[in-house]
Protein backbone atom coordinates (compact mmCIF):
# COMPACT_ATOMS: atom_id res chain seq x y z
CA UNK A 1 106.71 133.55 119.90
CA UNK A 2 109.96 132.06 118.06
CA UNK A 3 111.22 129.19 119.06
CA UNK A 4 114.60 129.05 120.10
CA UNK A 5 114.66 125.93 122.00
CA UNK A 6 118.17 124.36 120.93
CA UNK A 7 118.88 121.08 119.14
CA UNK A 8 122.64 120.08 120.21
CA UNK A 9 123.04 117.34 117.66
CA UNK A 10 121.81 119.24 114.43
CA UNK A 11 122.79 121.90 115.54
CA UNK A 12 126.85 120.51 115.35
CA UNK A 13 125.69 119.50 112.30
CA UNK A 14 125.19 122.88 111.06
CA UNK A 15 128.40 124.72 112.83
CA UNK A 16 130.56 122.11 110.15
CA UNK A 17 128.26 122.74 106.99
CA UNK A 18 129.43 126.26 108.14
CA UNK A 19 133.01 125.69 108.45
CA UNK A 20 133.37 123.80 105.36
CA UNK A 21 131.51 126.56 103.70
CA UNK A 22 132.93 129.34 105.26
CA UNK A 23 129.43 130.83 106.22
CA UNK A 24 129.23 133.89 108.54
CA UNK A 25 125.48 134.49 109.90
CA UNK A 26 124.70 138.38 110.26
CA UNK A 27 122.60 139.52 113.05
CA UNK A 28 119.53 141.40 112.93
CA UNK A 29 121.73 144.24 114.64
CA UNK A 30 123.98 144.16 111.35
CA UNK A 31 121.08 144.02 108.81
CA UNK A 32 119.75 146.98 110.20
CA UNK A 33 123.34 149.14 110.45
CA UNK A 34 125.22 146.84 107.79
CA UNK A 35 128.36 149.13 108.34
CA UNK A 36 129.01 147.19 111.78
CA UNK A 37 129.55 144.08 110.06
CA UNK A 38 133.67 142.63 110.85
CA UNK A 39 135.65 144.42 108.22
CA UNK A 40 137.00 141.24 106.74
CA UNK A 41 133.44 140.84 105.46
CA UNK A 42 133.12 144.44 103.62
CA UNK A 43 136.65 144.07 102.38
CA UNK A 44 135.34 140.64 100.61
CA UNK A 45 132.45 142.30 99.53
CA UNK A 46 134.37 144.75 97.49
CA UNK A 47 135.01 141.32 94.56
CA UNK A 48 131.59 140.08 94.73
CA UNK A 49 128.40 140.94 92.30
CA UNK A 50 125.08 141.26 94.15
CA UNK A 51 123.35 137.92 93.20
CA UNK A 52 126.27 136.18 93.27
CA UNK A 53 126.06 132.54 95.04
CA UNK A 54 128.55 133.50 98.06
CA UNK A 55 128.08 133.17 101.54
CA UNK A 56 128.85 136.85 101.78
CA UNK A 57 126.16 137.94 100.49
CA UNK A 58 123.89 137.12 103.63
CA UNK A 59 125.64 140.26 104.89
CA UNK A 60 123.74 142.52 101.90
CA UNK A 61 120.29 141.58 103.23
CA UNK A 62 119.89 144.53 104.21
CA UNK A 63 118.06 147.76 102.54
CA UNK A 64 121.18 149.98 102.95
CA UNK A 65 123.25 148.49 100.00
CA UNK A 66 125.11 151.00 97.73
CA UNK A 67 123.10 150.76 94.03
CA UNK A 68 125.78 148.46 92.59
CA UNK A 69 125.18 145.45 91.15
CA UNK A 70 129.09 144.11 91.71
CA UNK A 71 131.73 145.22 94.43
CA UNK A 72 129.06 147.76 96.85
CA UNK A 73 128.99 148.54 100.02
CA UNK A 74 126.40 150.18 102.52
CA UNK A 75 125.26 153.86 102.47
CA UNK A 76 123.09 155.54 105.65
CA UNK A 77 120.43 156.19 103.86
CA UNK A 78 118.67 153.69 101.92
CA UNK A 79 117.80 153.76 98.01
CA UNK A 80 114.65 155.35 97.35
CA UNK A 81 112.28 157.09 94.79
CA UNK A 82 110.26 160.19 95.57
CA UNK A 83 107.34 160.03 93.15
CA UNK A 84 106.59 164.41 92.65
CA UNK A 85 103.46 165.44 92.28
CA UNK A 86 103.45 166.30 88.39
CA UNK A 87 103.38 162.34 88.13
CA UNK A 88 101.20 161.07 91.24
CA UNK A 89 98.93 164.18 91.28
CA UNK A 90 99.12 164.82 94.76
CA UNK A 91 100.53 167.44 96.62
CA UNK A 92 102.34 165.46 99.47
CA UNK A 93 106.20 163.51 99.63
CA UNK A 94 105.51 159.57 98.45
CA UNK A 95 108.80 157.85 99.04
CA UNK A 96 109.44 154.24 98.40
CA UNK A 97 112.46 152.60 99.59
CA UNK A 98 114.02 150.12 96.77
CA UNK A 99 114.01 146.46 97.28
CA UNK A 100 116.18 145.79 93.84
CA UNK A 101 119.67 146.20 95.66
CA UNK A 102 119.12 143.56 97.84
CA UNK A 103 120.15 139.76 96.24
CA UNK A 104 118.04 138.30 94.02
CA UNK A 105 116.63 141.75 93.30
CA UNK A 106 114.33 141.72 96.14
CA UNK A 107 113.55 142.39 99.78
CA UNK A 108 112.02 139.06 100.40
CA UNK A 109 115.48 137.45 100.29
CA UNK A 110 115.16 139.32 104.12
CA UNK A 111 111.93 137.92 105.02
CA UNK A 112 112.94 134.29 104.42
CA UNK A 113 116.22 134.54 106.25
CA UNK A 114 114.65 135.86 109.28
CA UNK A 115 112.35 132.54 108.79
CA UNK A 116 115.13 130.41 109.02
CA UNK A 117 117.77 132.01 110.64
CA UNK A 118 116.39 131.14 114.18
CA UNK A 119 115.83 127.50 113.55
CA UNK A 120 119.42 126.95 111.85
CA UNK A 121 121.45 128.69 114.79
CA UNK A 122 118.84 126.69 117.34
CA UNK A 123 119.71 123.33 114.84
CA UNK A 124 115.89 122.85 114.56
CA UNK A 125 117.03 122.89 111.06
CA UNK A 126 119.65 120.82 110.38
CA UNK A 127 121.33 120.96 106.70
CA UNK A 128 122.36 117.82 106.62
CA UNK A 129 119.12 116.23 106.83
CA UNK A 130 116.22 118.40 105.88
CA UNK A 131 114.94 120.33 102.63
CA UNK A 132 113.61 124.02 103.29
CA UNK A 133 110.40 124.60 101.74
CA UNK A 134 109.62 127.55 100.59
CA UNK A 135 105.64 128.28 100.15
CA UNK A 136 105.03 131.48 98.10
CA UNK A 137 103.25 133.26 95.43
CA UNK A 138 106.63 134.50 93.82
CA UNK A 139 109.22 136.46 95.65
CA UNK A 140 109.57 135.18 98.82
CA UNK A 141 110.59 131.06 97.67
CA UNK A 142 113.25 132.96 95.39
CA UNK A 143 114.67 134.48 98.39
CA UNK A 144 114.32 131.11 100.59
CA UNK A 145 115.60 129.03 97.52
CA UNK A 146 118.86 131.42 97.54
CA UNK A 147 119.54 131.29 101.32
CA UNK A 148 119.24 127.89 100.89
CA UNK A 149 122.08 127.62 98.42
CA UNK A 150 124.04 130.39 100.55
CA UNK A 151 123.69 128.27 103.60
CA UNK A 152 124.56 124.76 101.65
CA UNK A 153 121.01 123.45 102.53
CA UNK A 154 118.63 122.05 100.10
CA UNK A 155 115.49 124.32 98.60
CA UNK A 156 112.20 123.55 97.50
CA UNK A 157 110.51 126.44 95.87
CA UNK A 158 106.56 125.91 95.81
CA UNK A 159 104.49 128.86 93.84
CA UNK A 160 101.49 129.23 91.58
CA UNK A 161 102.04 128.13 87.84
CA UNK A 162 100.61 131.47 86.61
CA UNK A 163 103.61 133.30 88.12
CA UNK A 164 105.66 135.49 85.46
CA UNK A 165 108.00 133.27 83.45
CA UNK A 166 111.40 135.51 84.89
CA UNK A 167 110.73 133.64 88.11
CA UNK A 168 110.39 130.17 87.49
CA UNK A 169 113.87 131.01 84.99
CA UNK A 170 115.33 132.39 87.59
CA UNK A 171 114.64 129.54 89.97
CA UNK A 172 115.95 126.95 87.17
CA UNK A 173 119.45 128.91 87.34
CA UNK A 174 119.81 127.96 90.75
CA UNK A 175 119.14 124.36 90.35
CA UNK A 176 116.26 124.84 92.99
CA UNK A 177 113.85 122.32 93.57
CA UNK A 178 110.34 123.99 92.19
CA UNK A 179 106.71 123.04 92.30
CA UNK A 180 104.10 124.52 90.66
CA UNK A 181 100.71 124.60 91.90
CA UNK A 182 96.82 125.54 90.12
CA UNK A 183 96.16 129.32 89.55
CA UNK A 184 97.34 132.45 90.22
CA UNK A 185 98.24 135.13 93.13
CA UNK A 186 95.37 134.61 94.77
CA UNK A 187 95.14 130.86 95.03
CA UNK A 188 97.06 130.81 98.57
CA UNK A 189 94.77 127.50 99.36
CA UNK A 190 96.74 125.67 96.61
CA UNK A 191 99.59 126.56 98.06
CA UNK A 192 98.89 125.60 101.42
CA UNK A 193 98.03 122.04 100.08
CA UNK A 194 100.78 121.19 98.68
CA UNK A 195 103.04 122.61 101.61
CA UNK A 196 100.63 120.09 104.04
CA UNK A 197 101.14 116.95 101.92
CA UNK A 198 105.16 117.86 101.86
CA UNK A 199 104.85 118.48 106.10
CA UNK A 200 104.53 114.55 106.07
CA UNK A 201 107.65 113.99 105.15
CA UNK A 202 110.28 113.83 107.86
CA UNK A 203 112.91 115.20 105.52
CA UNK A 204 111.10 118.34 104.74
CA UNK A 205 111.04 121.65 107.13
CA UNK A 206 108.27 124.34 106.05
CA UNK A 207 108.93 127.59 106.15
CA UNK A 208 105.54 129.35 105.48
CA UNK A 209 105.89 132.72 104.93
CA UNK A 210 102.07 133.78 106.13
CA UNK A 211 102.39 132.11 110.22
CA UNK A 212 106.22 132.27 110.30
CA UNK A 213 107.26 135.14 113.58
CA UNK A 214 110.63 135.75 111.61
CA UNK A 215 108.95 137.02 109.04
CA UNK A 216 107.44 139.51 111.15
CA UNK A 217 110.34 140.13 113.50
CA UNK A 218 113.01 140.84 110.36
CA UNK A 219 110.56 143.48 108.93
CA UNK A 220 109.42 145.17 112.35
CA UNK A 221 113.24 145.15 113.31
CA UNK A 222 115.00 145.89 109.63
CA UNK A 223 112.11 147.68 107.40
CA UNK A 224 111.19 149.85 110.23
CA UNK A 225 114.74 151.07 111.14
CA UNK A 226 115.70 151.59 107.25
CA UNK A 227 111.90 153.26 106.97
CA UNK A 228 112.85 155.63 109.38
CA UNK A 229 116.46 156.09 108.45
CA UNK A 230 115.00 157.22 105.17
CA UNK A 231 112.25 159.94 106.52
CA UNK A 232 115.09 161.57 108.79
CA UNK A 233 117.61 161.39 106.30
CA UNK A 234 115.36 163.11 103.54
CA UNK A 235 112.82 164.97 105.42
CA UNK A 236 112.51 169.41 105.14
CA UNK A 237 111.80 171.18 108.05
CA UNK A 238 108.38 171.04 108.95
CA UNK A 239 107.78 167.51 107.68
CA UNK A 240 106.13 164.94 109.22
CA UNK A 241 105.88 160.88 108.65
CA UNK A 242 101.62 160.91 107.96
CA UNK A 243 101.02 157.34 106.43
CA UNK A 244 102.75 154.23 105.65
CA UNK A 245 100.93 152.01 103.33
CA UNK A 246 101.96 147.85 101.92
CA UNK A 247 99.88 145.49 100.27
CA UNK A 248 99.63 142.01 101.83
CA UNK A 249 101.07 139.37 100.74
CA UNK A 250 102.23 137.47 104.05
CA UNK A 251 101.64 140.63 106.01
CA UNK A 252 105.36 140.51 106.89
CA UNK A 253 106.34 144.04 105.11
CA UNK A 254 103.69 145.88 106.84
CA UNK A 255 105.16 144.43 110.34
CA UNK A 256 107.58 147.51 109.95
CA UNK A 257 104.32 149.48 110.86
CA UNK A 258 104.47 148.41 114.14
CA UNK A 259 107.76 149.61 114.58
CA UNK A 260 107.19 153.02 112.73
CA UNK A 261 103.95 153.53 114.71
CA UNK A 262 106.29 153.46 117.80
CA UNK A 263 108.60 155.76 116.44
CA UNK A 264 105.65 158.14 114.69
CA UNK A 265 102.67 157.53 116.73
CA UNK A 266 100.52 159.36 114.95
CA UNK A 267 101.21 157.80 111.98
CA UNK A 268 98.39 156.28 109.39
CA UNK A 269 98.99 152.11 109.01
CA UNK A 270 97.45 150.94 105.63
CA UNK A 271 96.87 147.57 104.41
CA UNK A 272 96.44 147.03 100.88
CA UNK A 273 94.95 144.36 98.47
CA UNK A 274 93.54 143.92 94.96
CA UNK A 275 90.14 145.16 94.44
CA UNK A 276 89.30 141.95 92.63
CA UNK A 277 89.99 139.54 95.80
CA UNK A 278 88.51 142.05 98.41
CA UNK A 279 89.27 139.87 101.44
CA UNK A 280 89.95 142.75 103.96
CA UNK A 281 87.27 145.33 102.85
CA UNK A 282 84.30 142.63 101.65
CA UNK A 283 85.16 139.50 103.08
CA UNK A 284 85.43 138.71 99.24
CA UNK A 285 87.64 135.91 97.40
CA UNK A 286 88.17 136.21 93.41
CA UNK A 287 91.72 136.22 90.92
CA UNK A 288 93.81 139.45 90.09
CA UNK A 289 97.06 140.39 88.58
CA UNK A 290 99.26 142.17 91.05
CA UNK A 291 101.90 139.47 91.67
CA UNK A 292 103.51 139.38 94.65
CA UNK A 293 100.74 139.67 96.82
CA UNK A 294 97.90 136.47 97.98
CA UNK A 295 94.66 136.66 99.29
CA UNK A 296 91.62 135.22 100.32
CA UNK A 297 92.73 134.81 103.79
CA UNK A 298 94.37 136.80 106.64
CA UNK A 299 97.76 136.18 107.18
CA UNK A 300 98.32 134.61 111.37
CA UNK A 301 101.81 137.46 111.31
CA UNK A 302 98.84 139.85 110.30
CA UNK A 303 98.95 142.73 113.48
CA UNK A 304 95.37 143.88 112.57
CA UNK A 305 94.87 145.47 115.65
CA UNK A 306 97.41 147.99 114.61
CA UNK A 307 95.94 148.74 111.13
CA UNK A 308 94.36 151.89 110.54
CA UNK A 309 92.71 151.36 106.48
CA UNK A 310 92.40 148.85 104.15
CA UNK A 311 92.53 150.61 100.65
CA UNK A 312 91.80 148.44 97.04
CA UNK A 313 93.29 148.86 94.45
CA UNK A 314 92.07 147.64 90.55
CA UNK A 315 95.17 145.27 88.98
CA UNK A 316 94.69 147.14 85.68
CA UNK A 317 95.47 150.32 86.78
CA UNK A 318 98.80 148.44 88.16
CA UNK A 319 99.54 146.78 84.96
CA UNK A 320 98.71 150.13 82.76
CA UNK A 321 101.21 151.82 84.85
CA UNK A 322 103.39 149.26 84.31
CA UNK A 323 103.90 149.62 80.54
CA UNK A 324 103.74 153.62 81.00
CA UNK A 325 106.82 153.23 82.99
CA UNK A 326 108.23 150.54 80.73
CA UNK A 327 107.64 151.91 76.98
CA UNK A 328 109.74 154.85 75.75
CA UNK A 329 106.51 156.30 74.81
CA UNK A 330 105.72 156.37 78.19
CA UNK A 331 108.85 157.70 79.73
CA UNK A 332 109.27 160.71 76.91
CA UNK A 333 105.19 161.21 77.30
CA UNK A 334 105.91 161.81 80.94
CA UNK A 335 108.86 163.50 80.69
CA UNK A 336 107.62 166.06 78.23
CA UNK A 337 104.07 166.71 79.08
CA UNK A 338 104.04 165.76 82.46
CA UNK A 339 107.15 167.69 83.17
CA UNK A 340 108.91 164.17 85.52
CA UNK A 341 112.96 165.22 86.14
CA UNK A 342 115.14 163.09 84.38
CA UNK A 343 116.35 161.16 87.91
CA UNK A 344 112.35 160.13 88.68
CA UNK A 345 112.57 158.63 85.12
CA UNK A 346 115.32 156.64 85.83
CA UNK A 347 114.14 154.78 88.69
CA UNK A 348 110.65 154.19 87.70
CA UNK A 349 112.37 150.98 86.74
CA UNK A 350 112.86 150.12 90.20
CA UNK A 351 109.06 149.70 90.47
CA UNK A 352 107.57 146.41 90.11
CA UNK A 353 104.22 145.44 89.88
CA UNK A 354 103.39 145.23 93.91
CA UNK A 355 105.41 148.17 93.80
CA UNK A 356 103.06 150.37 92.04
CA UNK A 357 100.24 148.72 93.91
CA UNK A 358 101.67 149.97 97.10
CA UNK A 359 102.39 153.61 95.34
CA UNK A 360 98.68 153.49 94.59
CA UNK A 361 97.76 152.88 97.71
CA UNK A 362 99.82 155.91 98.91
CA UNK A 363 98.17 157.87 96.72
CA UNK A 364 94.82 156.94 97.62
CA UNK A 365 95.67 157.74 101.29
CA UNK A 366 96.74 161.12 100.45
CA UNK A 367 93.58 161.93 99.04
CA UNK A 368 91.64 160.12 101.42
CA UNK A 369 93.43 162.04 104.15
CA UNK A 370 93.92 165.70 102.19
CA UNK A 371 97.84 165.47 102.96
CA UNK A 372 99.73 168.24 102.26
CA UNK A 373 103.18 169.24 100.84
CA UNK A 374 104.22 168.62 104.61
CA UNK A 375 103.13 165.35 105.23
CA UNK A 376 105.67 161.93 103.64
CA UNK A 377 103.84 158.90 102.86
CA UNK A 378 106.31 155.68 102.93
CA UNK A 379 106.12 152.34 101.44
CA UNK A 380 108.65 149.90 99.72
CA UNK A 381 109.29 148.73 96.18
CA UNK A 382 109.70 144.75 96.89
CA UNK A 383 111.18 144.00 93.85
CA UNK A 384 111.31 145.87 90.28
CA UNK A 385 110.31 146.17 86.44
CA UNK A 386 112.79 143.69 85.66
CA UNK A 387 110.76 140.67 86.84
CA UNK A 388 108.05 141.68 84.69
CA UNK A 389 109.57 142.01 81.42
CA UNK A 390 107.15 139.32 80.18
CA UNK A 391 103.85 140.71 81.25
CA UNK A 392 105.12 144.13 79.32
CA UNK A 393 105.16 142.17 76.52
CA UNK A 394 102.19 140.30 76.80
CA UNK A 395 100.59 143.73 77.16
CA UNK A 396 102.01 144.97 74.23
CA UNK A 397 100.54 141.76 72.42
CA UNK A 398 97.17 142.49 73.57
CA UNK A 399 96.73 146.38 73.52
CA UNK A 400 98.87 147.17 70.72
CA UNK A 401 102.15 149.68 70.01
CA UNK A 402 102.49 152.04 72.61
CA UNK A 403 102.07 155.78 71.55
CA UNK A 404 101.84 159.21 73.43
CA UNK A 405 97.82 159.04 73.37
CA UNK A 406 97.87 155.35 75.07
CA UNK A 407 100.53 156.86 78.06
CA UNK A 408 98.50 159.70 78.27
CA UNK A 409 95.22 157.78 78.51
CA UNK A 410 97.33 155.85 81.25
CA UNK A 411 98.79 158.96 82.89
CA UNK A 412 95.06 160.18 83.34
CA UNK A 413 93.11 157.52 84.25
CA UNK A 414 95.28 154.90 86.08
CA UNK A 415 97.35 157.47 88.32
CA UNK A 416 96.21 160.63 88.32
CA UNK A 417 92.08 159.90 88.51
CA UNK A 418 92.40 157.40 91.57
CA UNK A 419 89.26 158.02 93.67
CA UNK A 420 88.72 157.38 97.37
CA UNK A 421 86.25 154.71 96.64
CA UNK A 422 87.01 150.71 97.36
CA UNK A 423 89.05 151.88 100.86
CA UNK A 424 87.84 152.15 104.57
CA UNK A 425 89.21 153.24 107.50
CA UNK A 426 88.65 150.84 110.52
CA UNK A 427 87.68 151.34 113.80
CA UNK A 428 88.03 148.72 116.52
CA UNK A 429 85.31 146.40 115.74
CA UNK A 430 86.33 146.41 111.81
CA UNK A 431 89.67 145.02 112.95
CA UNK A 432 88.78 142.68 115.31
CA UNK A 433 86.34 141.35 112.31
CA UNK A 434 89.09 141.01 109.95
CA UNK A 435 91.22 139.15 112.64
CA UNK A 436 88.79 136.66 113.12
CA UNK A 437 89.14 135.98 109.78
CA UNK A 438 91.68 134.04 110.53
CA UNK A 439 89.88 131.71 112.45
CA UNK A 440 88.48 129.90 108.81
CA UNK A 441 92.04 129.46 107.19
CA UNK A 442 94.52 129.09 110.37
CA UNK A 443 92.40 127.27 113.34
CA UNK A 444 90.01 125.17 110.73
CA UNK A 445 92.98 124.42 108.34
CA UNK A 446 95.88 124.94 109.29
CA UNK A 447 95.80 123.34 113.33
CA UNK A 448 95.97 126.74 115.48
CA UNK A 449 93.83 126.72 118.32
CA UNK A 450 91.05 129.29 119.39
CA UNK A 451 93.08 130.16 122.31
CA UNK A 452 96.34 131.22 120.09
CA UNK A 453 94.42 133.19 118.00
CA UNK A 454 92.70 135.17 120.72
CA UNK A 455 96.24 136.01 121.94
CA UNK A 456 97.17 137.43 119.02
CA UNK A 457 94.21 139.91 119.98
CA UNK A 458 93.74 140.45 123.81
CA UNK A 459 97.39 139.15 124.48
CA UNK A 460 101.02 140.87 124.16
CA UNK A 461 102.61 138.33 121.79
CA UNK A 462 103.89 140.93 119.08
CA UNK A 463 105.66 142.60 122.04
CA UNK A 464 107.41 139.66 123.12
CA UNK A 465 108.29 138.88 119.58
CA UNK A 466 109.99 141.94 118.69
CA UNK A 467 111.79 141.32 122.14
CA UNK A 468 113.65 138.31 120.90
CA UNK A 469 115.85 139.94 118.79
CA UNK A 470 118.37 140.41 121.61
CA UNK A 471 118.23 136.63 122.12
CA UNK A 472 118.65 136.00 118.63
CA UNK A 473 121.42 137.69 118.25
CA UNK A 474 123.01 136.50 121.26
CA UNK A 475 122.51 133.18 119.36
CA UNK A 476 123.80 134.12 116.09
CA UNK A 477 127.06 135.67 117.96
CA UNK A 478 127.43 132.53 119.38
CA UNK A 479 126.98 130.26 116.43
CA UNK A 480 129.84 132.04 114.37
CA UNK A 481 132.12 132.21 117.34
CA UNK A 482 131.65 128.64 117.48
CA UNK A 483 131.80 127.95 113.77
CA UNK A 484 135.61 129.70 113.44
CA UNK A 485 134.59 131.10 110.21
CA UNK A 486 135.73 134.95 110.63
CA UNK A 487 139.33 133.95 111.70
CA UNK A 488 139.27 131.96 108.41
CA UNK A 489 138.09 135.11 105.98
């Protein structure tokens, strides 16, 4: 479970960081229905751009920001693409809800504030006195590094050197403190080093991503609920929520399962990963291209027990697609001969390069499963295309100019001939081996015990997790009444 134990002293520390800084902490209750949020806070909103540095902006982590990048609001329903079937090829609905409207251009400015949200309002953080560090293979340390400036704390971003230049700019804008460790996505162990050696210092507070509850708990209380939101507000008569599929990078995004699974029980939960690390399917370790995600080990906020398939998918299909959605070529090819509307076209943009690995992995399932025109297949975009505007060109450098024969050849092969190979569904037994997967990285590494791991599995802590929420909030209230910030707005 979180810990909410309180820390008197720090946390005093933090209620006058907040004054002085005029920071207002939303609650989980206001990320998911942002329109409840006081109205001195939406009226502010109304002057300030999306990624500006203002303590505002805490109340836009939410998925149910209008599509403005300066002066927006909330809608009901959040942003989303419907892929159709002339481009994925299959007759069912695949809908992905938008992470680019959230700051920073990405949903994982969510997961890391439900990561430190409960430890600043307990004053187990205290801003005075500690650095938050920010272990990641991309997305989620930008997030952390930008709720750190928000909240007038100190950030230290730590992610793998081979991470696409945009992000490490990005970072440098900020003045965050970065680190750069060996490899690629998949080189989580690096990672993990670096974030153990910093542990020893009394000045630093980890915020790991891949063991942190809050991680879990903002994407099983806020992903779910706008996940939903979006099937109800778009679905036809006759429709029904069939499949949900995210890759894993922490495992926190595909928390929301657990939620929808509630809601839709007889929903489909897939986990994906890259066919070249296959850690879930083969017990396999190796490096791949689909940033965003890390692997060769199971995340400890992994629900596994709740997971239905595992389904692989090949990094160069996600990089063809990609370009095809990047190049000109590629949009007029589809729009032309594939016969895409003009609105699709538009937001293909939106997808990044997790993001088409998770729309490949719906795909995949709605072969897998024969879905039909009635059944909606969900994921989430977690950030979009322009993150990757580097690797485009880097793949124009190595394959050439882009023509209509190259997007077709894309078209074809990466998208459109996806096979049901390199996925499995898993019964109880191929869960419960994947779980105890975690037993090499989290118990031998990282200093769980046998006995918290097994309650993971045979216990009811994900229940009592997503129960906190009402104490959490009761904190957060709390804090801002005691900070005086709203009567200063």
């Amino acid at each position: 479970m979180i810990d909410l134990t309180i820390h008197p002293e720090a946390l005093e520390h933090n209620l006058r960081t907040a004054r002085e800084n005029g920071i207002l902490i939303p609650t989980f209750r206001q990320m998911k229905h942002p329109d409840s949020a006081p109205d001195k806070v939406k009226e502010g909103l109304k002057s300030v751009g999306l990624w500006d540095v203002n303590p505002l902006n805490l109340f836009r982590i939410t998925w149910k920001n209008e599509a403005r990048e300066y002066g927006g609001l909330f809608q009901h329903v959040p942003n989303y693409v419907e892929l159709p079937p002339s481009l994925t090829g299959v007759p069912c609905r695949i809908v992905a809800m938008a992470g680019k409207w959230f700051p920073t251009g990405c949903h994982k400015v969510g997961a890391s504030f439900g990561c430190l949200a409960p430890r600043l309002v307990t004053g187990q953080f205290d801003v005075t006195r500690h650095k938050a560090v920010w272990p990641s293979t991309g997305n989620y340390c930008r997030g952390g590094a930008f709720n750190s400036k928000l909240l007038g704390a100190r950030g230290v971003a730590i992610l793998p050197a081979g991470m696409s230049r945009e992000r490490f700019d990005w970072l440098a804008s900020i003045d965050a403190e970065v680190i750069a460790t060996p490899g690629c996505e998949s080189n989580v162990k690096e990672i993990f080093d670096k974030t153990n050696e910093l542990r020893q210092d009394p000045g630093c507070m980890i915020f790991n991503q891949f063991e942190e509850m809050g991680n879990h708990l903002w994407h099983y209380q806020v992903t779910g609920e706008a996940l939903s939101a979006l099937f109800e507000g778009i679905k036809r008569p006759g429709d029904r929520l069939s499949g949900a599929c995210f890759t894993s990078g922490s495992a926190g995004t595909i928390g929301c399962g657990d939620y929808l699974k509630e809601v839709y029980p007889g929903m489909k939960l897939a986990v994906g990963e890259a066919l070249q690390c296959p850690t879930i399917l083969n017990n396999g370790f190796g490096d791949h291209r689909i940033e965003g995600i890390g692997d060769k080990h199971v995340p400890w906020i992994h629900n596994v027990k709740n997971t239905d398939m595992v389904i692989d998918i090949d990094d160069e299909d996600s990089q063809r697609l990609l370009r095809l959605f990047a190049e000109e070529e590629g949009l007029r090819y589809l729009a032309e001969e594939a016969g895409v509307d003009a609105e699709t076209l538009e937001k293909l943009s939106w997808l990044g390069i997790s993001g088409i690995a998770n729309v490949l992995c719906c795909v995949k399932m709605a072969k897998y499963y024969e879905f039909t025109a009635r059944d909606v297949v969900v994921t989430v975009l977690t950030d979009s295309a322009s993150m990757y505007g580097s690797r485009v060109a880097e793949l124009a450098e190595q394959y050439g100019p882009y023509d209509r024969r190259a997007a077709a050849i894309d078209h074809h092969l990466h998208l459109l001939g996806l096979k049901t190979d390199s996925m499995a569904e898993l019964n109880y037994y191929d869960r419960k081996r994947v779980h105890n997967l975690k037993y090499y990285t989290w118990v031998e590494q990282q200093g769980r015990t046998a006995e918290e791991l097994d309650a993971l599995w045979y216990g009811d802590e994900w229940e009592k997790v997503h129960a906190q929420v009402g104490e959490l909030d009761a904190l957060i209230d709390q804090f801002n009444t005691a900070s005086g910030v709203l009567n200063q707005l």
